[in-house]
PDB file of N, CA and C in Angstrom:
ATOM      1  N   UNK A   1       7.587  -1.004 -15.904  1.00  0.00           N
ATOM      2  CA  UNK A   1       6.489  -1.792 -15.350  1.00  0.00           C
ATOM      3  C   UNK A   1       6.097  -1.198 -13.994  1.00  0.00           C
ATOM      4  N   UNK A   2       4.655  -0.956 -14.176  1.00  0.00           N
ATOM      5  CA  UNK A   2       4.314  -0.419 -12.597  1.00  0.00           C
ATOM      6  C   UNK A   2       3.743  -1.422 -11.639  1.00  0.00           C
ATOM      7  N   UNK A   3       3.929  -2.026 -10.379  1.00  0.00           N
ATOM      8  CA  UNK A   3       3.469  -2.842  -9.423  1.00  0.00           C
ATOM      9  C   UNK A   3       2.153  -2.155  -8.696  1.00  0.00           C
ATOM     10  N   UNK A   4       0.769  -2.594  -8.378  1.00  0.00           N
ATOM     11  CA  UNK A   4       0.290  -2.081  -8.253  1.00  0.00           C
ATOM     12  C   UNK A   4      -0.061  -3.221  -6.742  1.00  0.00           C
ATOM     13  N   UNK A   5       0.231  -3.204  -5.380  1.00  0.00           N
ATOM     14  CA  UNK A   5       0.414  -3.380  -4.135  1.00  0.00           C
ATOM     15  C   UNK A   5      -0.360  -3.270  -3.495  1.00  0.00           C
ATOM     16  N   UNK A   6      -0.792  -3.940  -2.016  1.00  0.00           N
ATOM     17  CA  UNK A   6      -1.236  -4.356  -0.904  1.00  0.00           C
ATOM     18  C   UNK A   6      -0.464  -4.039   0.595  1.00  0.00           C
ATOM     19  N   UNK A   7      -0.323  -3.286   1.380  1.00  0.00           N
ATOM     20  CA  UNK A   7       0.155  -3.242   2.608  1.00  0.00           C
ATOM     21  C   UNK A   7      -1.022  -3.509   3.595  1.00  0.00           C
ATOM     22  N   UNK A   8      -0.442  -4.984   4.371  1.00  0.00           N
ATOM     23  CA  UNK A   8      -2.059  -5.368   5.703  1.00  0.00           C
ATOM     24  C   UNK A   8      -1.011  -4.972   6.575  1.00  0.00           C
ATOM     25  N   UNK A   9      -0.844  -3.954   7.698  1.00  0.00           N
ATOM     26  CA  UNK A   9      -0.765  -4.175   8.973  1.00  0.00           C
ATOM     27  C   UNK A   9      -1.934  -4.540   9.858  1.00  0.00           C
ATOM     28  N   UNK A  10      -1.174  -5.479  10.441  1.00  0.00           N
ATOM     29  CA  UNK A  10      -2.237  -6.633  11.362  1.00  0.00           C
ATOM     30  C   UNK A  10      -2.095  -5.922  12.533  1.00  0.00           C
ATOM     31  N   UNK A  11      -0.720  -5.493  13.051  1.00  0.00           N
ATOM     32  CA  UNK A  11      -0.948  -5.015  14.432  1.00  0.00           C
ATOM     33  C   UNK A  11      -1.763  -3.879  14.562  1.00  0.00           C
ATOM     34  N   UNK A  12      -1.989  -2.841  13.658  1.00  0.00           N
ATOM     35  CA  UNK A  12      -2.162  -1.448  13.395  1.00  0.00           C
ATOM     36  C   UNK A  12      -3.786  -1.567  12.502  1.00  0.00           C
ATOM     37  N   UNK A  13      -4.110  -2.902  12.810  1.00  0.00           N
ATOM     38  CA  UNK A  13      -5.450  -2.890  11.596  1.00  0.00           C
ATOM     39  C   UNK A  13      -5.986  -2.772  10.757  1.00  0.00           C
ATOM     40  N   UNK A  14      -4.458  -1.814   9.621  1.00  0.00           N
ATOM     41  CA  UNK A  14      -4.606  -1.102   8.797  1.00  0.00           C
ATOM     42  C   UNK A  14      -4.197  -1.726   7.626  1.00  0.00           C
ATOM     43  N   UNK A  15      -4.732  -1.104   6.333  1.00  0.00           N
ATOM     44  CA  UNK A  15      -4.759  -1.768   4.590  1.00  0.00           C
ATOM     45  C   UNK A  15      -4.107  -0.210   3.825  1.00  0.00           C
ATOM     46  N   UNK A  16      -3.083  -0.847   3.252  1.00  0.00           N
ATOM     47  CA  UNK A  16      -3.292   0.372   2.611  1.00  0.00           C
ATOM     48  C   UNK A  16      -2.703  -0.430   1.361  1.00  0.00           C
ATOM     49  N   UNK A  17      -2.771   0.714  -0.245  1.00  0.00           N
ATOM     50  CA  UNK A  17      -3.157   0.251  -1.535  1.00  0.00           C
ATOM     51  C   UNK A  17      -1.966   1.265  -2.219  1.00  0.00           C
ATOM     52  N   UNK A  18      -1.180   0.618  -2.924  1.00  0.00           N
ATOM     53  CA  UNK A  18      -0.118   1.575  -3.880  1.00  0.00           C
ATOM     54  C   UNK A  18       0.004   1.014  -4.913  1.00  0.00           C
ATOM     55  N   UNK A  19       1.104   2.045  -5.880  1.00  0.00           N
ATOM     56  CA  UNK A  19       1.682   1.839  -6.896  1.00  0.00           C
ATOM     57  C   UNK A  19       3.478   2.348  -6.833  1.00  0.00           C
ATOM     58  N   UNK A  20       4.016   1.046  -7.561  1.00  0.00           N
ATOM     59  CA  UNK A  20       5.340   1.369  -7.729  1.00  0.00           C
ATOM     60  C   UNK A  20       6.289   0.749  -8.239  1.00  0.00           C
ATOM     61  N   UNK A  21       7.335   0.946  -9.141  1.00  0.00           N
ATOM     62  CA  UNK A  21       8.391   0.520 -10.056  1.00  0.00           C
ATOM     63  C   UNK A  21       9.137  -0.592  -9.313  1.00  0.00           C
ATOM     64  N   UNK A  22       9.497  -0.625  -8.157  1.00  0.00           N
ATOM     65  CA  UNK A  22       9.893  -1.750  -7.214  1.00  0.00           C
ATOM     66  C   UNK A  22       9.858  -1.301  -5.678  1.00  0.00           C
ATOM     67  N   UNK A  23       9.069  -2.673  -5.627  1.00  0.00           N
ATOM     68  CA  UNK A  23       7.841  -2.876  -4.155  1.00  0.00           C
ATOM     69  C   UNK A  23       9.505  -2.911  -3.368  1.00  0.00           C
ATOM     70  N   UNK A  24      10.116  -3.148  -3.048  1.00  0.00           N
ATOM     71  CA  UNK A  24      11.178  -3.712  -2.125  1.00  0.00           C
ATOM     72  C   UNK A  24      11.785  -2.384  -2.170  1.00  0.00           C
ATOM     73  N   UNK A  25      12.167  -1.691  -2.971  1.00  0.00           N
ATOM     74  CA  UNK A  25      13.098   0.044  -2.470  1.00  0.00           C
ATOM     75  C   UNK A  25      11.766   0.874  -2.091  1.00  0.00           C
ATOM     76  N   UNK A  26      10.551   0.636  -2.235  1.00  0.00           N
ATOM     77  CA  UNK A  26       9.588   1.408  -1.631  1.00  0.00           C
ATOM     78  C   UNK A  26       9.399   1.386  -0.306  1.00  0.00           C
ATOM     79  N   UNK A  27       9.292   0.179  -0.318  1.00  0.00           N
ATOM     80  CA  UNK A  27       9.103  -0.076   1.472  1.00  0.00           C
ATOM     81  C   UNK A  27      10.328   0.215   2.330  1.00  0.00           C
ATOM     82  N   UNK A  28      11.532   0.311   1.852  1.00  0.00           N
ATOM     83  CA  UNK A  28      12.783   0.234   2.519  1.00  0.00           C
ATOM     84  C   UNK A  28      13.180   1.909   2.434  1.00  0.00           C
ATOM     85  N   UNK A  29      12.626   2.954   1.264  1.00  0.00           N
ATOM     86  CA  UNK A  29      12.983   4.276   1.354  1.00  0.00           C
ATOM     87  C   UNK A  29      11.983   4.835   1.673  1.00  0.00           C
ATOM     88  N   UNK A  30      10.867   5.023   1.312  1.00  0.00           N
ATOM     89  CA  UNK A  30       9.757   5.498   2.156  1.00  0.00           C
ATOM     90  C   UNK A  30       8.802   5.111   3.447  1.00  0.00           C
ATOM     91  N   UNK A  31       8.576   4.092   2.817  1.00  0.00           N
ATOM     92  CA  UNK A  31       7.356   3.200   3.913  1.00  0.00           C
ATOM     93  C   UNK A  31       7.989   2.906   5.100  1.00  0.00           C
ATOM     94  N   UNK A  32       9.155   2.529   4.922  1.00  0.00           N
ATOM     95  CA  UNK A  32       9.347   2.091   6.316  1.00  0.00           C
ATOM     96  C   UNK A  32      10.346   3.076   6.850  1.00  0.00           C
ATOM     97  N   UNK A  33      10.423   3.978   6.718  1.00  0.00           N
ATOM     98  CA  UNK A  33      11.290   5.254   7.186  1.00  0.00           C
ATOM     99  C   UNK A  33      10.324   6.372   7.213  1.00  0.00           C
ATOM    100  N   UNK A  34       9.069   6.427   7.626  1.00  0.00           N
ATOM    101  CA  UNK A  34       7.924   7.518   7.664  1.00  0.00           C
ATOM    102  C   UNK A  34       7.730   9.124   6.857  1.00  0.00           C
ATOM    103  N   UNK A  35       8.318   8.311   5.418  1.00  0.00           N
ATOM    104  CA  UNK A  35       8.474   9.404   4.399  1.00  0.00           C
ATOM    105  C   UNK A  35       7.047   9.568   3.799  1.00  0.00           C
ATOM    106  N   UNK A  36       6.260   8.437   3.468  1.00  0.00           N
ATOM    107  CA  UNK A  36       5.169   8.466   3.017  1.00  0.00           C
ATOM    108  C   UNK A  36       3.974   8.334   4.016  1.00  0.00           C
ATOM    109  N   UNK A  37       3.438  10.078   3.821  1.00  0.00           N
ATOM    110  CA  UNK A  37       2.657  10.355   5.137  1.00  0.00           C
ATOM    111  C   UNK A  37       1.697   9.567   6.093  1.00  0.00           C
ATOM    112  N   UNK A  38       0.872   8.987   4.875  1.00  0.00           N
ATOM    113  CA  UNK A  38      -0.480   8.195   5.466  1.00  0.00           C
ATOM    114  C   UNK A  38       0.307   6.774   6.324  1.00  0.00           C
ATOM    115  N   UNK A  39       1.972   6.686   5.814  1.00  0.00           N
ATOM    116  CA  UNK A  39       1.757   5.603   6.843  1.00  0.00           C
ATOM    117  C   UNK A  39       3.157   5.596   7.617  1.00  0.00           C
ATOM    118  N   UNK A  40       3.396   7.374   8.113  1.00  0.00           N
ATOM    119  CA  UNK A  40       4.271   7.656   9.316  1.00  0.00           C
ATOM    120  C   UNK A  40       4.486   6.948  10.251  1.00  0.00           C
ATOM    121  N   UNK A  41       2.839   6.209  10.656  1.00  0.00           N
ATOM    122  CA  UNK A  41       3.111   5.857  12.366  1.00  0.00           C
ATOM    123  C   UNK A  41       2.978   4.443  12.180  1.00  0.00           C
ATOM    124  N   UNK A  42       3.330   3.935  10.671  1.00  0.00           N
ATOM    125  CA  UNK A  42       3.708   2.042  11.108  1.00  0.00           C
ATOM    126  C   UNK A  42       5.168   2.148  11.457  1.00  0.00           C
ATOM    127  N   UNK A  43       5.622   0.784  12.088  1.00  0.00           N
ATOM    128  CA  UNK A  43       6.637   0.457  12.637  1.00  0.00           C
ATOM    129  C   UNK A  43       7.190  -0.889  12.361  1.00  0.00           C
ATOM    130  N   UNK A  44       7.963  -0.245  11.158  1.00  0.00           N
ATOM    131  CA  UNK A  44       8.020  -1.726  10.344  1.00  0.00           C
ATOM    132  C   UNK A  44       8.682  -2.878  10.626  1.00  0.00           C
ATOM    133  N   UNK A  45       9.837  -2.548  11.408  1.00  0.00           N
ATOM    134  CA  UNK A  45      10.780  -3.839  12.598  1.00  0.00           C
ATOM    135  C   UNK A  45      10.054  -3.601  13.830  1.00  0.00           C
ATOM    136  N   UNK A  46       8.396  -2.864  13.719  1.00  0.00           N
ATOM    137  CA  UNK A  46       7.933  -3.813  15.270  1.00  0.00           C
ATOM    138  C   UNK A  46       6.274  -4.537  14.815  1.00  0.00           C
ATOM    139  N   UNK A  47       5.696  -3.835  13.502  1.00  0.00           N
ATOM    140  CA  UNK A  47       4.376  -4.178  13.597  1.00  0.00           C
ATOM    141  C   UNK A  47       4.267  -5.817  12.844  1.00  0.00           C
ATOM    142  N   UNK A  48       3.600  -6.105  12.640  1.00  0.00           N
ATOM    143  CA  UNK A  48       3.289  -7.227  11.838  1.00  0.00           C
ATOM    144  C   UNK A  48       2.668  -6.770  10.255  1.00  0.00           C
ATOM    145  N   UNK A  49       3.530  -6.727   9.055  1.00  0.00           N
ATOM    146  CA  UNK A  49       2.872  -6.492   8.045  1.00  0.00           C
ATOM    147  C   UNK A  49       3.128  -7.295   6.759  1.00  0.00           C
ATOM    148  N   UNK A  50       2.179  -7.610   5.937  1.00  0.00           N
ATOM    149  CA  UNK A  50       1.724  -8.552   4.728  1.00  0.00           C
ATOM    150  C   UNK A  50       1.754  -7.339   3.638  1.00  0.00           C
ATOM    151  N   UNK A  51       2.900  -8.321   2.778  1.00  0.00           N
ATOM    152  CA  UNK A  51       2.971  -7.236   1.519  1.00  0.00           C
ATOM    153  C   UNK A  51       2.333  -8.560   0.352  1.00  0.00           C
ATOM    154  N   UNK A  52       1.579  -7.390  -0.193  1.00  0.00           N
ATOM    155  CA  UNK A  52       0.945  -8.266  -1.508  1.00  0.00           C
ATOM    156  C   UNK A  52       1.125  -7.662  -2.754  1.00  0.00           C
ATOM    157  N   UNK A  53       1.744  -7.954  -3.634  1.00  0.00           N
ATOM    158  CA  UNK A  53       1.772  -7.900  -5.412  1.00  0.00           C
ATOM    159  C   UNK A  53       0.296  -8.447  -5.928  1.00  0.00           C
ATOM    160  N   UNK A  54      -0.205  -7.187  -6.127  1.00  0.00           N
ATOM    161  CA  UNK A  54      -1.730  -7.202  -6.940  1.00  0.00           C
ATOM    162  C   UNK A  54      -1.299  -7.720  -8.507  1.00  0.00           C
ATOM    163  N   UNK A  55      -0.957  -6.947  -9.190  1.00  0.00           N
ATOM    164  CA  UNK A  55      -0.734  -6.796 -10.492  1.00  0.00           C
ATOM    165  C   UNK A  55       0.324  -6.078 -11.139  1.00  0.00           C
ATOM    166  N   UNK A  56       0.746  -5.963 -12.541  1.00  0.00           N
ATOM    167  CA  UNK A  56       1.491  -5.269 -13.243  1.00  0.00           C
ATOM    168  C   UNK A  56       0.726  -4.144 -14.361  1.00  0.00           C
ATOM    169  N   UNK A  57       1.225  -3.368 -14.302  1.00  0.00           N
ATOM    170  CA  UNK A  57       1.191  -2.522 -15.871  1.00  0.00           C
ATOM    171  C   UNK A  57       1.895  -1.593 -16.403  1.00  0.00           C
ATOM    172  N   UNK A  58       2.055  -1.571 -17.496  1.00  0.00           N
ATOM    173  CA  UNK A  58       2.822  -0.805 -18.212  1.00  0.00           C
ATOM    174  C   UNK A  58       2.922   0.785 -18.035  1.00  0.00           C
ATOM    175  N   UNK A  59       1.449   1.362 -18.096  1.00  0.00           N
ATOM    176  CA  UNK A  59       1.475   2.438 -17.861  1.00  0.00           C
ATOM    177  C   UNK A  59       0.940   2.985 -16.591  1.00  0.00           C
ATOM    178  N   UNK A  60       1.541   4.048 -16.034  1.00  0.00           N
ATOM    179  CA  UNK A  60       1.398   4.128 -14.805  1.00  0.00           C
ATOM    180  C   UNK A  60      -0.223   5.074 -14.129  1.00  0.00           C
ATOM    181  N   UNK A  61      -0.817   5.156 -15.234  1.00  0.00           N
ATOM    182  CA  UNK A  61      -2.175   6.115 -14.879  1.00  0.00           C
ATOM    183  C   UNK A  61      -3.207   4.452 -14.979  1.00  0.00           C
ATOM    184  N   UNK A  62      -2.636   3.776 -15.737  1.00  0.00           N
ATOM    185  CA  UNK A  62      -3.335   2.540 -15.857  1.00  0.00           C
ATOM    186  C   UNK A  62      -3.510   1.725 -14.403  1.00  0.00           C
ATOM    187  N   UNK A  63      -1.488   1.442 -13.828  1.00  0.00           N
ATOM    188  CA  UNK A  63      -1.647   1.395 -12.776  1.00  0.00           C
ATOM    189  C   UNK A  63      -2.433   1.722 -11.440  1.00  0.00           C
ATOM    190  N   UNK A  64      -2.772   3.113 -11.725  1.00  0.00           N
ATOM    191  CA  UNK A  64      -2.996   3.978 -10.730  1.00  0.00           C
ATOM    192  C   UNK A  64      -4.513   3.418 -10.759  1.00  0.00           C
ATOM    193  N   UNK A  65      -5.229   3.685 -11.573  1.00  0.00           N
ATOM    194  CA  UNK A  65      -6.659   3.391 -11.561  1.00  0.00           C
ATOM    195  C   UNK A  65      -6.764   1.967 -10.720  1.00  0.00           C
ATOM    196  N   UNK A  66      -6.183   1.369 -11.013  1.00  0.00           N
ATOM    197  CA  UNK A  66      -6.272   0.337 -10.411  1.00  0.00           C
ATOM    198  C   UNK A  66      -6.169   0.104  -9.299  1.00  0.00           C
ATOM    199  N   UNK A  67      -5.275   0.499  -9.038  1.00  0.00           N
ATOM    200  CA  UNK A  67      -4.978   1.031  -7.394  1.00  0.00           C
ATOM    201  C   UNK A  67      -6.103   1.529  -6.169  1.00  0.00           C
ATOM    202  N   UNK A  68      -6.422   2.828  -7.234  1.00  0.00           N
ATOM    203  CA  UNK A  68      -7.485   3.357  -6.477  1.00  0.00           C
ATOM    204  C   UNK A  68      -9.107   2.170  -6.369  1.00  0.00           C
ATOM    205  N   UNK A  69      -9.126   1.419  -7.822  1.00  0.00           N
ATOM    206  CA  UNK A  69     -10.479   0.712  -7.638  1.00  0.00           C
ATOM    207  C   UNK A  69     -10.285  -0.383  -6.540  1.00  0.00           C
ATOM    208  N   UNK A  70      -9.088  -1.146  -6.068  1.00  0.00           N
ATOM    209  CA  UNK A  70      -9.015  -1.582  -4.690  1.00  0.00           C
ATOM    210  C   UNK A  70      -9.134  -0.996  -3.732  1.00  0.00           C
ATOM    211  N   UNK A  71      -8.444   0.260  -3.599  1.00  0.00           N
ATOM    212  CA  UNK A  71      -8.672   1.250  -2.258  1.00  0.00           C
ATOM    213  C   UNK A  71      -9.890   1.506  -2.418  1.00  0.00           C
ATOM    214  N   UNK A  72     -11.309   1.655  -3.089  1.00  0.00           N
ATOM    215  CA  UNK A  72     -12.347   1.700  -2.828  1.00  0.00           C
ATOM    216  C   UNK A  72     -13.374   0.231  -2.775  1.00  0.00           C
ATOM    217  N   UNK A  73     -12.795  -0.573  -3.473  1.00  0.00           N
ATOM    218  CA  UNK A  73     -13.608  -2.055  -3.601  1.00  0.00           C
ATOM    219  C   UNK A  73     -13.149  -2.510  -2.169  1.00  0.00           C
ATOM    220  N   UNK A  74     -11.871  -2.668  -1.646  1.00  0.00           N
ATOM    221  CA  UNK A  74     -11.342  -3.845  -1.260  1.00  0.00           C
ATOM    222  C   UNK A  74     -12.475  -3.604   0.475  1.00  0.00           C
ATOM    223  N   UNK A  75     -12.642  -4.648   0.974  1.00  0.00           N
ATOM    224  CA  UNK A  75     -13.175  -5.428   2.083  1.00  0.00           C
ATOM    225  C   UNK A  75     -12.716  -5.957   2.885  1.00  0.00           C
ATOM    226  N   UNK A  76     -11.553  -4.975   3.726  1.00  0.00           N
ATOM    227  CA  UNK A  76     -10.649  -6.182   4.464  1.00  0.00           C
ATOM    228  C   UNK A  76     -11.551  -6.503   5.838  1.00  0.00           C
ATOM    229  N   UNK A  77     -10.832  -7.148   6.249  1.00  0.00           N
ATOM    230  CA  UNK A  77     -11.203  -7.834   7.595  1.00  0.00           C
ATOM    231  C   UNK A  77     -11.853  -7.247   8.598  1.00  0.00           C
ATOM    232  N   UNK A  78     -12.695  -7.704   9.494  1.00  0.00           N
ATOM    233  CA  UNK A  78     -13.323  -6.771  10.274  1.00  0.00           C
ATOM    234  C   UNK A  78     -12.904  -6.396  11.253  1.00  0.00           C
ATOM    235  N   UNK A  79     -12.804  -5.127  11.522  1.00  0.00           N
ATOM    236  CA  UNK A  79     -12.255  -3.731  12.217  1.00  0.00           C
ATOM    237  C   UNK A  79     -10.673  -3.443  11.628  1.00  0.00           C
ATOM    238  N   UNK A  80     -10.716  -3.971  10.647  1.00  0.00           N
ATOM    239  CA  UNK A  80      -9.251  -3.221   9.885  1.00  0.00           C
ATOM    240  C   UNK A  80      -9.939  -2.034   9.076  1.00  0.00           C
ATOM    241  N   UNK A  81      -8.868  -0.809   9.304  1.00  0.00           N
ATOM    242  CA  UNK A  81      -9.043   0.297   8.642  1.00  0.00           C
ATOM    243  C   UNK A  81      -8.426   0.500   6.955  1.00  0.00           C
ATOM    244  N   UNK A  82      -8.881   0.768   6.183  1.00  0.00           N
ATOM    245  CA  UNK A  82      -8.179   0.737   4.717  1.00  0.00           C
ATOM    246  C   UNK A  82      -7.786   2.578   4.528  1.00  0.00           C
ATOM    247  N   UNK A  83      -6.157   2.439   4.240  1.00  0.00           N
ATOM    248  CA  UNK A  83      -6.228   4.018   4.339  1.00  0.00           C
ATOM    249  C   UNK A  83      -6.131   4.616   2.877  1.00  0.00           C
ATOM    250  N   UNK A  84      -6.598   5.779   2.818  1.00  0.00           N
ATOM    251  CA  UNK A  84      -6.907   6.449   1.316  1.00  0.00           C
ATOM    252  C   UNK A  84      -5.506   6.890   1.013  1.00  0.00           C
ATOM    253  N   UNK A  85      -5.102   6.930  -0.094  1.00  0.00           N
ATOM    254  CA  UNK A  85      -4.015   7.316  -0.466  1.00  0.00           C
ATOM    255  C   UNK A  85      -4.091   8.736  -0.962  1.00  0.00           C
ATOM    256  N   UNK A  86      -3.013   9.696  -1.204  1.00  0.00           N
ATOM    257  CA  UNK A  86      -3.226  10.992  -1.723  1.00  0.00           C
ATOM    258  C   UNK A  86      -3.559  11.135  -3.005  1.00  0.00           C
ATOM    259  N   UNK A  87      -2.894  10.498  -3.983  1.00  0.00           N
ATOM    260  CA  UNK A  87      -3.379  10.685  -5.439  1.00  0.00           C
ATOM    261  C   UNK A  87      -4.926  10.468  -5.623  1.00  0.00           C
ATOM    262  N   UNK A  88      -5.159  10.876  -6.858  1.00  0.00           N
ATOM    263  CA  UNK A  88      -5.953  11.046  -7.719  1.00  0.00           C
ATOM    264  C   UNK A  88      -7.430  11.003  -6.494  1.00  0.00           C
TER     265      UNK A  88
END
């Protein structure tokens, strides 16, 4: 099952949009240890951030699309930045 995710940093203004098998070892091996580039410079025991579970799917290109049609639909808040992810 692929999770297809929401990261709001509030302090940092920033949105960003993923996919992944489990949201909780993502954030704890990459995201919040500045493995995954686009979001090196959050600071996850100092910023303020909102994790959201979008959806599920089975297959992971399915996932992905999805992913990306939020990272281009989504509308966050005004003067928050939404950051592009590397795939596709």
């Amino acid at each position: 099952m692929f999770i297809v995710y929401r990261l709001i940093n509030h302090t940092k203004k920033e949105v960003y949009h993923g996919i992944t098998q489990d949201l909780h070892q993502r954030l704890n091996s990459s995201h919040c240890v500045g493995v995954t580039k686009a979001l090196s410079h959050w600071k996850c025991g100092v910023d303020k951030i909102t994790v959201q579970k979008l959806s599920n799917h089975y297959k992971q290109p399915n996932a992905s699309e999805v992913a990306h049609y939020y990272e281009e639909s989504y509308r966050s808040r005004k003067g928050y930045r939404n950051i592009r992810t590397a795939g596709k």
